[in-house]
Protein backbone atom coordinates (compact mmCIF):
# COMPACT_ATOMS: atom_id res chain seq x y z
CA UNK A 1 66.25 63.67 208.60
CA UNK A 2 62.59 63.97 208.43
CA UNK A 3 60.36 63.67 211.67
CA UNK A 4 56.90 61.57 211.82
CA UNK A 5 55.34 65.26 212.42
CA UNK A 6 56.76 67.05 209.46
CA UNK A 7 55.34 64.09 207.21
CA UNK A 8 51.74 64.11 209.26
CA UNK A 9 51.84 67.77 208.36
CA UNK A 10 51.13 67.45 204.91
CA UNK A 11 48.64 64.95 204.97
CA UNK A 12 45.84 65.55 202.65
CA UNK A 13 42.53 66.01 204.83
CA UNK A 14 40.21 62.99 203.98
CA UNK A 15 36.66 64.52 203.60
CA UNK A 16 35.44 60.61 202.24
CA UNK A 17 33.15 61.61 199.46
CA UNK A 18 34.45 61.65 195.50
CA UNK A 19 35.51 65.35 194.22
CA UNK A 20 34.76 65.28 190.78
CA UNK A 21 37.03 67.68 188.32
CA UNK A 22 35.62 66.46 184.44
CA UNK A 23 34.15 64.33 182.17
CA UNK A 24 36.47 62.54 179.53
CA UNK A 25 35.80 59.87 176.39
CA UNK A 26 36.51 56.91 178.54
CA UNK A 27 38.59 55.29 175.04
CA UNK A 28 41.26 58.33 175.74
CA UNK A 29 41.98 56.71 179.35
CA UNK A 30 45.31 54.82 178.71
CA UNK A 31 45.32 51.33 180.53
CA UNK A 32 48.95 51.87 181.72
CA UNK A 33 47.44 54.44 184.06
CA UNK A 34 44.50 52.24 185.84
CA UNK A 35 45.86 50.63 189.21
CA UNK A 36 42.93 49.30 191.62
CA UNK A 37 39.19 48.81 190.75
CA UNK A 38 36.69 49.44 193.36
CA UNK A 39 32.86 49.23 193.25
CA UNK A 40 31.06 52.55 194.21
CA UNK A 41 27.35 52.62 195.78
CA UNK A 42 25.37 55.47 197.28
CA UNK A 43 25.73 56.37 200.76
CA UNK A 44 22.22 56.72 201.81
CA UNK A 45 18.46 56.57 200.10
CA UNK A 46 18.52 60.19 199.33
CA UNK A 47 21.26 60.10 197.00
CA UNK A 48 20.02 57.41 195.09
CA UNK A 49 18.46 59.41 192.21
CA UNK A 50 21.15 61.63 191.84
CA UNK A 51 23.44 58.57 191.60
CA UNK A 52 21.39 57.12 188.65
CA UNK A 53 20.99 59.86 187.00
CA UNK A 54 24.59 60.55 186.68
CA UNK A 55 25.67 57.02 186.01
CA UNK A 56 23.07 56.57 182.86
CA UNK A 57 23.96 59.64 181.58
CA UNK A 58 27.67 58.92 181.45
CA UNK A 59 26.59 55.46 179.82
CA UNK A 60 24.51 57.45 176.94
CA UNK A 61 27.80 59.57 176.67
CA UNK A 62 30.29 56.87 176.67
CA UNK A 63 32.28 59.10 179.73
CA UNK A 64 33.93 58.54 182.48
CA UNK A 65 34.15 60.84 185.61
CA UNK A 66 37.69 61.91 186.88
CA UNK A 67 37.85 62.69 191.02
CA UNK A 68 40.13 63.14 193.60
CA UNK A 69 39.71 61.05 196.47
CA UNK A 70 41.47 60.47 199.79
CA UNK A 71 42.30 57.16 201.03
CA UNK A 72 45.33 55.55 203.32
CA UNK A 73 46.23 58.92 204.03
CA UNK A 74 47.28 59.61 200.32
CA UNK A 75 44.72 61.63 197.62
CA UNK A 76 44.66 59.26 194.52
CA UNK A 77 42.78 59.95 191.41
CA UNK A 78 40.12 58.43 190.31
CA UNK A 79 37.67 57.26 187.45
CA UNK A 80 34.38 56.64 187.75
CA UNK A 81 32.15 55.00 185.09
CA UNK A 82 28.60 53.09 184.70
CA UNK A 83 28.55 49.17 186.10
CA UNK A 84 25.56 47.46 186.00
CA UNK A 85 23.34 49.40 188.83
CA UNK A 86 26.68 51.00 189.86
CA UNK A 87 29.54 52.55 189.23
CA UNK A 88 33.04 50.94 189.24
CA UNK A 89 35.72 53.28 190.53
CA UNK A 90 39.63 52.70 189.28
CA UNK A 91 42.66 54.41 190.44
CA UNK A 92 44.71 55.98 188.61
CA UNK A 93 48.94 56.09 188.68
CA UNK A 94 50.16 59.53 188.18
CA UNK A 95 52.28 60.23 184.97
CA UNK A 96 55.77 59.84 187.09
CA UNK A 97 54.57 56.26 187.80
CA UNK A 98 54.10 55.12 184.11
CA UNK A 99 57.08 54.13 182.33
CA UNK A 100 58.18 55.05 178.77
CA UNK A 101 57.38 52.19 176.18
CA UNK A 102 60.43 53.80 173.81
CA UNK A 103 62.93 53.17 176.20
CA UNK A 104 61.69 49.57 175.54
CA UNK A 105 60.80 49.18 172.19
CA UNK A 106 63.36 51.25 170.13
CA UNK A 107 65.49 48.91 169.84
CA UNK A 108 62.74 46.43 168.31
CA UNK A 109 63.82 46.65 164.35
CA UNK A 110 60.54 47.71 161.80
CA UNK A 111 59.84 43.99 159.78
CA UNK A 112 57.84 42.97 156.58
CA UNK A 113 55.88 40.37 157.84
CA UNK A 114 55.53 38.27 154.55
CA UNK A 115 51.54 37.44 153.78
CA UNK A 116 52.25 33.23 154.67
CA UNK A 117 53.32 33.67 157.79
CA UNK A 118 50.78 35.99 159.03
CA UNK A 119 47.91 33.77 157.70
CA UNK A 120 49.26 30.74 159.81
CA UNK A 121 49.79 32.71 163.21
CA UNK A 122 45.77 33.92 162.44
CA UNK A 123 45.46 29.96 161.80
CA UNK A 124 46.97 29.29 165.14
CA UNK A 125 44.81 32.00 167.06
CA UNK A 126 41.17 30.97 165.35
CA UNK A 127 42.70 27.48 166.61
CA UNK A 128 42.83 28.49 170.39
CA UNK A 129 40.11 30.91 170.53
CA UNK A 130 37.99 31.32 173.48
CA UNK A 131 35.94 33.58 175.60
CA UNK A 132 36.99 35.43 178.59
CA UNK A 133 36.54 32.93 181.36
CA UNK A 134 38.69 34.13 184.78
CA UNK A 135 36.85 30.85 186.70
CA UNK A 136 39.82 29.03 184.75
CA UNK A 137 42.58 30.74 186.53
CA UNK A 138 44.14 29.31 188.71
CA UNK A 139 47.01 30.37 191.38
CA UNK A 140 49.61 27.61 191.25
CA UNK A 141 51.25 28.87 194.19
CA UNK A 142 47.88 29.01 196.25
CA UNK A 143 47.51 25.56 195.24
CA UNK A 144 50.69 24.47 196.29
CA UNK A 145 50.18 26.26 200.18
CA UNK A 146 47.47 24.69 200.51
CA UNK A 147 48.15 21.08 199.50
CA UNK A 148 51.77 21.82 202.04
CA UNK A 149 49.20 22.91 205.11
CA UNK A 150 46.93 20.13 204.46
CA UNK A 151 50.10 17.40 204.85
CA UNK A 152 51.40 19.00 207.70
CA UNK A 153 47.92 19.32 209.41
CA UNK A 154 47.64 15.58 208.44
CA UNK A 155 51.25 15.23 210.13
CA UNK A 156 52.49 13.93 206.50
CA UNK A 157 55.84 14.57 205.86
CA UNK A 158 56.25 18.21 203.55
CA UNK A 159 58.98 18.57 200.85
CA UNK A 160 61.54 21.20 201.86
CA UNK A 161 63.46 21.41 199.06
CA UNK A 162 62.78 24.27 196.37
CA UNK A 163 62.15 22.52 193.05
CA UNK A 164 64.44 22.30 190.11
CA UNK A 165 64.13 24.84 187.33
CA UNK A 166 63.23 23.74 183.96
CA UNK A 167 66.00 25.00 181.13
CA UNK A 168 64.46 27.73 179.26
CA UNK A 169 62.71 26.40 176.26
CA UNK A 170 63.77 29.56 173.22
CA UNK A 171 61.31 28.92 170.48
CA UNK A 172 62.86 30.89 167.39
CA UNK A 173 59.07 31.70 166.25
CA UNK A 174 59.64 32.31 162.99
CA UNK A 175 61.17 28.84 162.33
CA UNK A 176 58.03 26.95 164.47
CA UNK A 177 56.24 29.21 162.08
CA UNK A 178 58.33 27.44 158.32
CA UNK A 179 58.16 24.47 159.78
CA UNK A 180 54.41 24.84 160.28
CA UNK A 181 54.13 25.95 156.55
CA UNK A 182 56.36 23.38 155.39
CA UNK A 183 54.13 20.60 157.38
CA UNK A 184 50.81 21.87 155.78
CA UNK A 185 52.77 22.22 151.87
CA UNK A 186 53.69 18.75 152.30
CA UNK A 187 50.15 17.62 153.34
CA UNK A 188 48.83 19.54 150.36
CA UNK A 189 51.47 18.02 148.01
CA UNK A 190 50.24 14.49 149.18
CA UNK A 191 46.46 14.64 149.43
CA UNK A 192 45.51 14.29 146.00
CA UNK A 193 47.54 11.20 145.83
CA UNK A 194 46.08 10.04 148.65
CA UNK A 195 42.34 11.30 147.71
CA UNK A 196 42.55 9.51 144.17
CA UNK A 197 43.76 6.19 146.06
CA UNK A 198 40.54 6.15 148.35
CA UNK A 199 37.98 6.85 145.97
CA UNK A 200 39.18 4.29 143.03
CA UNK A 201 37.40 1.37 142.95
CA UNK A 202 39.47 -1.79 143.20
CA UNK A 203 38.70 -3.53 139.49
CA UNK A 204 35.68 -6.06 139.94
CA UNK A 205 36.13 -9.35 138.60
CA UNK A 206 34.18 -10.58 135.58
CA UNK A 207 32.07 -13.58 135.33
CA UNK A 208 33.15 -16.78 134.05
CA UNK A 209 31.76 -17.51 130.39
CA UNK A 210 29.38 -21.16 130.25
CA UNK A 211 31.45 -23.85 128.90
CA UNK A 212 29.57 -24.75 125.13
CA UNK A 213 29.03 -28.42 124.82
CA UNK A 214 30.36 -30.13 121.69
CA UNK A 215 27.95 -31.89 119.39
């Protein structure tokens, strides 16, 4: 058994400032290891200069400052690096929290993926290209508890009754991928057929000769 006081007893003392350790290439900073983004100001007028001058020259660098910094009662590290007129400060999961990919992917068998196929999923992506837009998210589920609170405010009767599931839709994507091929040969093996049917002319007709009158 472990008391509340042996547990309070290690604590880590919060001192509430950012103890930086280095300076590292922000590119070598796996993305498995960032957790929860924060934006980071100056405390006070004085420490404004020293903030700016820190921040641009991590920008010229391309670095990103590594801390330590307490917070819920637990020290977490942390990375700091430039943000418009700021800094943005992200988290960082200790090694013991990031999982293994090859315990995943081992198992996923080395392929030759033939030249065809790889042109039409590059097809397929130029097709639903877009920029990075999060004002198109949207929470289903926030959606939903709000439309349910608004009925029951309203005194409208509210569906209690989890919906159905759907049947899992398995899309072999290889064989969406031939059929996809075999859809654009067979357009190709008909549109010169069709190309030489729209541009002949239809045959125009000729005028009638004059009738000669005898004698």
């Amino acid at each position: 058994m472990v008391e509340d006081e042996e547990l309070e007893a290690i604590e880590v003392e919060s001192t509430r400032t950012i103890e930086i350790d280095k300076f590292v290439p922000r590119d070598q900073i796996d993305d498995r290891y960032l957790e929860t983004p924060y934006y980071i100001t100056p405390t006070d007028n004085v420490g404004q200069e020293a903030f700016a001058v820190i921040r641009e020259a991590m920008r010229g660098k391309g670095m990103v400052a590594l801390g330590r910094v307490v917070m819920s009662k637990r020290e977490h590290v942390i990375a700091l690096e430039p943000f418009g007129k700021g800094l943005k400060g992200t988290t960082l999961r200790y090694p013991y929290e990031v999982r293994d990919e090859a315990a995943y992917f081992d198992e996923i068998p080395d392929m030759k993926i033939p030249g065809e196929m790889l042109k039409l999923a590059e097809h397929i992506l130029e097709g639903k290209a877009a920029d990075f837009d999060p004002g198109t998210f949207e929470d289903h589920y926030e959606t939903a508890l709000v439309e349910m609170l608004r009925k029951k405010q309203a005194g409208l009767p509210v569906a209690t009754d989890a919906p159905a599931h759907r049947p899992a839709n398995v899309v072999n994507l290889m064989d969406a991928l031939r059929r996809s091929i075999a859809a654009e040969d067979g357009k190709r093996a008909t549109a010169p057929r069709a190309r030489a049917a729209a541009t002949d002319k239809p045959p125009q007709p000729k005028p009638a000769k004059k009738a000669r009158r005898a004698g």
